[in-house]
Protein backbone atom coordinates (compact mmCIF):
# COMPACT_ATOMS: atom_id res chain seq x y z
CA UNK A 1 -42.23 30.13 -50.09
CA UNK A 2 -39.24 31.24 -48.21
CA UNK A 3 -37.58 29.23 -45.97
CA UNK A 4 -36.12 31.08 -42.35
CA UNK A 5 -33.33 29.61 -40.15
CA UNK A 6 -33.41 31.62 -37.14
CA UNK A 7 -30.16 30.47 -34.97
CA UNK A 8 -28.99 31.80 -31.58
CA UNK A 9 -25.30 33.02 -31.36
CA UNK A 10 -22.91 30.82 -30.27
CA UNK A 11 -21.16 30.42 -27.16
CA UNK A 12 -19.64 33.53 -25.37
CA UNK A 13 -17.60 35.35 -22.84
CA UNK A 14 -19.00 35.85 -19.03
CA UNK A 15 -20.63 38.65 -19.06
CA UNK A 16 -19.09 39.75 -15.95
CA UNK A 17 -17.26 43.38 -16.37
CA UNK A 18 -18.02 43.62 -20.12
CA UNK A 19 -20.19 45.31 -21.65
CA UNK A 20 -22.74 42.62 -23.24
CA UNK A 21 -22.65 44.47 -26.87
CA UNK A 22 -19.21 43.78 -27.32
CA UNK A 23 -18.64 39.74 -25.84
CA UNK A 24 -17.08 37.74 -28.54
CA UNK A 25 -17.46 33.87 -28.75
CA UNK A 26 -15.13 32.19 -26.86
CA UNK A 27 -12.42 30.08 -29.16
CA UNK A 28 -14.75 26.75 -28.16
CA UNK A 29 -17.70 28.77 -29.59
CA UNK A 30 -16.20 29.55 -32.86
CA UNK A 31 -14.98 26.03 -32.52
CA UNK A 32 -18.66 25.22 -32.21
CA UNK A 33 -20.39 27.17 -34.37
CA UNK A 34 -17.75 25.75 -37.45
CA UNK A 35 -18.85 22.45 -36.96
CA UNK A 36 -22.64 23.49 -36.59
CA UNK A 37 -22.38 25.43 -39.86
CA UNK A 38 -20.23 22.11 -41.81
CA UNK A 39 -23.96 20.28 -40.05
CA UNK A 40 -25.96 22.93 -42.02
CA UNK A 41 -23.94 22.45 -45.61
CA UNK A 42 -24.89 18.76 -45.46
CA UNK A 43 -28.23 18.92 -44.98
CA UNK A 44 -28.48 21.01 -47.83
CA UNK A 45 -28.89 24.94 -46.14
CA UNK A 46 -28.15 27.61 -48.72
CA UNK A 47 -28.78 31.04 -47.22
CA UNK A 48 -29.32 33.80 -49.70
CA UNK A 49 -28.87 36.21 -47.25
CA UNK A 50 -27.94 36.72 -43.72
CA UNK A 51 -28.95 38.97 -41.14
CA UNK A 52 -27.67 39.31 -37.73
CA UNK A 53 -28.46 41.17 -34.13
CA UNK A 54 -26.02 44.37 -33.85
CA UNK A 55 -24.01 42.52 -31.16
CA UNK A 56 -20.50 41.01 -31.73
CA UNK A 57 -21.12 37.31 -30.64
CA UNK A 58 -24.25 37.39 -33.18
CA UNK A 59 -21.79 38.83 -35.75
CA UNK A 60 -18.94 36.45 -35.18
CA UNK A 61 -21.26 33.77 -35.24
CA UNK A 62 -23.56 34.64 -38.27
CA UNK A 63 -19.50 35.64 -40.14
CA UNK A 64 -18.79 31.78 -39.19
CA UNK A 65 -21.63 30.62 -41.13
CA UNK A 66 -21.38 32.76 -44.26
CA UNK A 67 -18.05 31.81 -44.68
CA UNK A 68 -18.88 28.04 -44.65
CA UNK A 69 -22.67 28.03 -46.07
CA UNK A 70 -22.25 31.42 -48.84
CA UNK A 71 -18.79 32.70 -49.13
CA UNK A 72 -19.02 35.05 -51.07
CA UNK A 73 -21.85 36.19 -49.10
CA UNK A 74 -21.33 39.45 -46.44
CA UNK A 75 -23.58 39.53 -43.24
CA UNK A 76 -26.01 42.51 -43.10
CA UNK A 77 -26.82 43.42 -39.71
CA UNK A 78 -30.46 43.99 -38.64
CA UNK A 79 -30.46 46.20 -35.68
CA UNK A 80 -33.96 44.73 -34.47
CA UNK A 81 -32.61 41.33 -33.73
CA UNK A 82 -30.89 43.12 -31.05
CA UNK A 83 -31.92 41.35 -27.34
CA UNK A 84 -35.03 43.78 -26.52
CA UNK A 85 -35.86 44.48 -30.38
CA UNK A 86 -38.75 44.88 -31.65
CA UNK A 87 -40.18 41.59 -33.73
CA UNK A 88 -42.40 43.73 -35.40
CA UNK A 89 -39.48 45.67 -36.84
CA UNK A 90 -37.77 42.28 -37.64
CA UNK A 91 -40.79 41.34 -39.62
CA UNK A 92 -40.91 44.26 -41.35
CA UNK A 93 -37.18 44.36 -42.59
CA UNK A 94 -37.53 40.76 -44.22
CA UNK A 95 -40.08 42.43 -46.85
CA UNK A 96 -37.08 43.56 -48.25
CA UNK A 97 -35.93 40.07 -48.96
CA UNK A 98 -39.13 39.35 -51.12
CA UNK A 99 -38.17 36.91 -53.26
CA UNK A 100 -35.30 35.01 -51.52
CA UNK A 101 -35.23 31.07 -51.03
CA UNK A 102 -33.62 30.54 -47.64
CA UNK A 103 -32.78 33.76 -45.09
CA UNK A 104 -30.70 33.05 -41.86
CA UNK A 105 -30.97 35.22 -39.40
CA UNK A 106 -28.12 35.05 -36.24
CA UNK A 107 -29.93 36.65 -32.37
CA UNK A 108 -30.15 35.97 -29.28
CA UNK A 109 -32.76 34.38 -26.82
CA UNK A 110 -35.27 35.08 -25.72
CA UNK A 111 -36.21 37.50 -28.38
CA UNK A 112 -35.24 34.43 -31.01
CA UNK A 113 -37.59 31.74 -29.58
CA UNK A 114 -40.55 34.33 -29.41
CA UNK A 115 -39.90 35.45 -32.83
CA UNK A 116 -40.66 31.76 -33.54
CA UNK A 117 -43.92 31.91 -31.59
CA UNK A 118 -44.68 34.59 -33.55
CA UNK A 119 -43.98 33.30 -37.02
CA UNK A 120 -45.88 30.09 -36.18
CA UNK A 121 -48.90 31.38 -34.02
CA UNK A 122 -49.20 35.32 -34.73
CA UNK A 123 -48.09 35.41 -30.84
CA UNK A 124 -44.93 35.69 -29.41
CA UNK A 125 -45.62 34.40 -26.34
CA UNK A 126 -47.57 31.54 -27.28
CA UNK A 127 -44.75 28.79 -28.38
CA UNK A 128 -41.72 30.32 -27.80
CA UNK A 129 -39.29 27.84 -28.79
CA UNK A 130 -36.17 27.16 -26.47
CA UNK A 131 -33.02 28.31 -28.25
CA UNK A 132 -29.38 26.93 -26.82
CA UNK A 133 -26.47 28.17 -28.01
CA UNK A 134 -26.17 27.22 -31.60
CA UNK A 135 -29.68 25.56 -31.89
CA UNK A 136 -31.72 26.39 -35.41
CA UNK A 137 -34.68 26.50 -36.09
CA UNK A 138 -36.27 26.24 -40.46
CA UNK A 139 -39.49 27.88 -40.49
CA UNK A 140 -41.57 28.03 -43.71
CA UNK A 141 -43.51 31.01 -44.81
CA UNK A 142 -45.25 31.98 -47.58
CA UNK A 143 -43.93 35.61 -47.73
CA UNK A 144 -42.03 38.43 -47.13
CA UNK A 145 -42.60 39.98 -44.64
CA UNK A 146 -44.59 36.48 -43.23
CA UNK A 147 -48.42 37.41 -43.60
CA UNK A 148 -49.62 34.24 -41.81
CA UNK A 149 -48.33 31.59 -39.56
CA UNK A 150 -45.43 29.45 -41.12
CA UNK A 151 -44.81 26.28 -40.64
CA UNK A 152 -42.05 24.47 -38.94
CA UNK A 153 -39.64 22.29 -41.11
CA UNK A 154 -37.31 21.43 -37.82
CA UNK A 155 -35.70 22.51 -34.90
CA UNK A 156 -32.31 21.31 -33.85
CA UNK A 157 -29.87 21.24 -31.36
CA UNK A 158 -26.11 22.66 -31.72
CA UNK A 159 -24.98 18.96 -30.74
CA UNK A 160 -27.12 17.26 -33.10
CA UNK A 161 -25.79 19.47 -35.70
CA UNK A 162 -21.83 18.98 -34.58
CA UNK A 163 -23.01 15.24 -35.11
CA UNK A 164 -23.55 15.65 -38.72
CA UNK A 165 -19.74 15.71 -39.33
CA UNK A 166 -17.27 14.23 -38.33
């Protein structure tokens, strides 16, 4: 069984005049994302690997968490979890992670709450799950690449996760 936290990238700059593969996090969403990734530690998260979209505020953000969650840990970047990627392709990169306990992978909405649907249902459309800024979502499967619908372990607000720390 492999557990997969799928989180969406935290907050970032408007859009407006840059070009969207290069918007950082703002300094309130690395802020953010610290405290959401302190959340993670004490409930027990222990990626053994993590995976992020192409774009910088995925990067930043899924950086953020390795350094708290798996220092020693580098981020690999998986160009499908770009926004318009193919899931498919997604799915197919985690077979090579056969194996591993606990892969995070750092994207974007709405390609990240329809990977969901499709790791629960076999459909990306049917359930896709409503990703904020931050939010995570554990989803259990029973391989790599996921064969059959997982199941979901929880799915949690940014906030809830600031909460977990003081």
């Amino acid at each position: 069984m492999t557990t997969l936290y799928l989180v969406r990238h935290g907050i970032a700059e408007e859009g407006l005049g840059i070009d969207d593969g290069v918007r950082q996090l703002t300094d309130e969403g690395r802020r953010r994302m610290g405290k959401v990734a302190r959340g993670l530690k004490e409930l027990g998260v222990q990626p053994q690997v993590f995976l992020a979209s192409p774009l910088v505020r995925a990067q930043q953000t899924a950086a953020i968490l390795a350094a708290i969650l798996a220092p020693r840990l580098a981020v690999e970047t998986c160009a499908p979890l770009a926004i318009g990627g193919d899931l498919d392709e997604v799915l197919a990169e985690l077979g090579a992670y056969r194996g591993m306990g606990e892969v995070m992978l750092v994207g974007h909405q709405p390609s990240l709450g329809e990977l969901a649907s499709l790791l629960l249902t076999g459909e990306p459309y049917r359930v896709p799950l409503p990703f904020k800024k931050g939010a995570v979502a554990a989803i259990e499967v029973g391989a790599l690449p996921p064969r059959a619908p997982g199941e979901l372990l929880w799915f949690v607000p940014s906030k809830l996760l600031r909460g977990v720390v003081a």
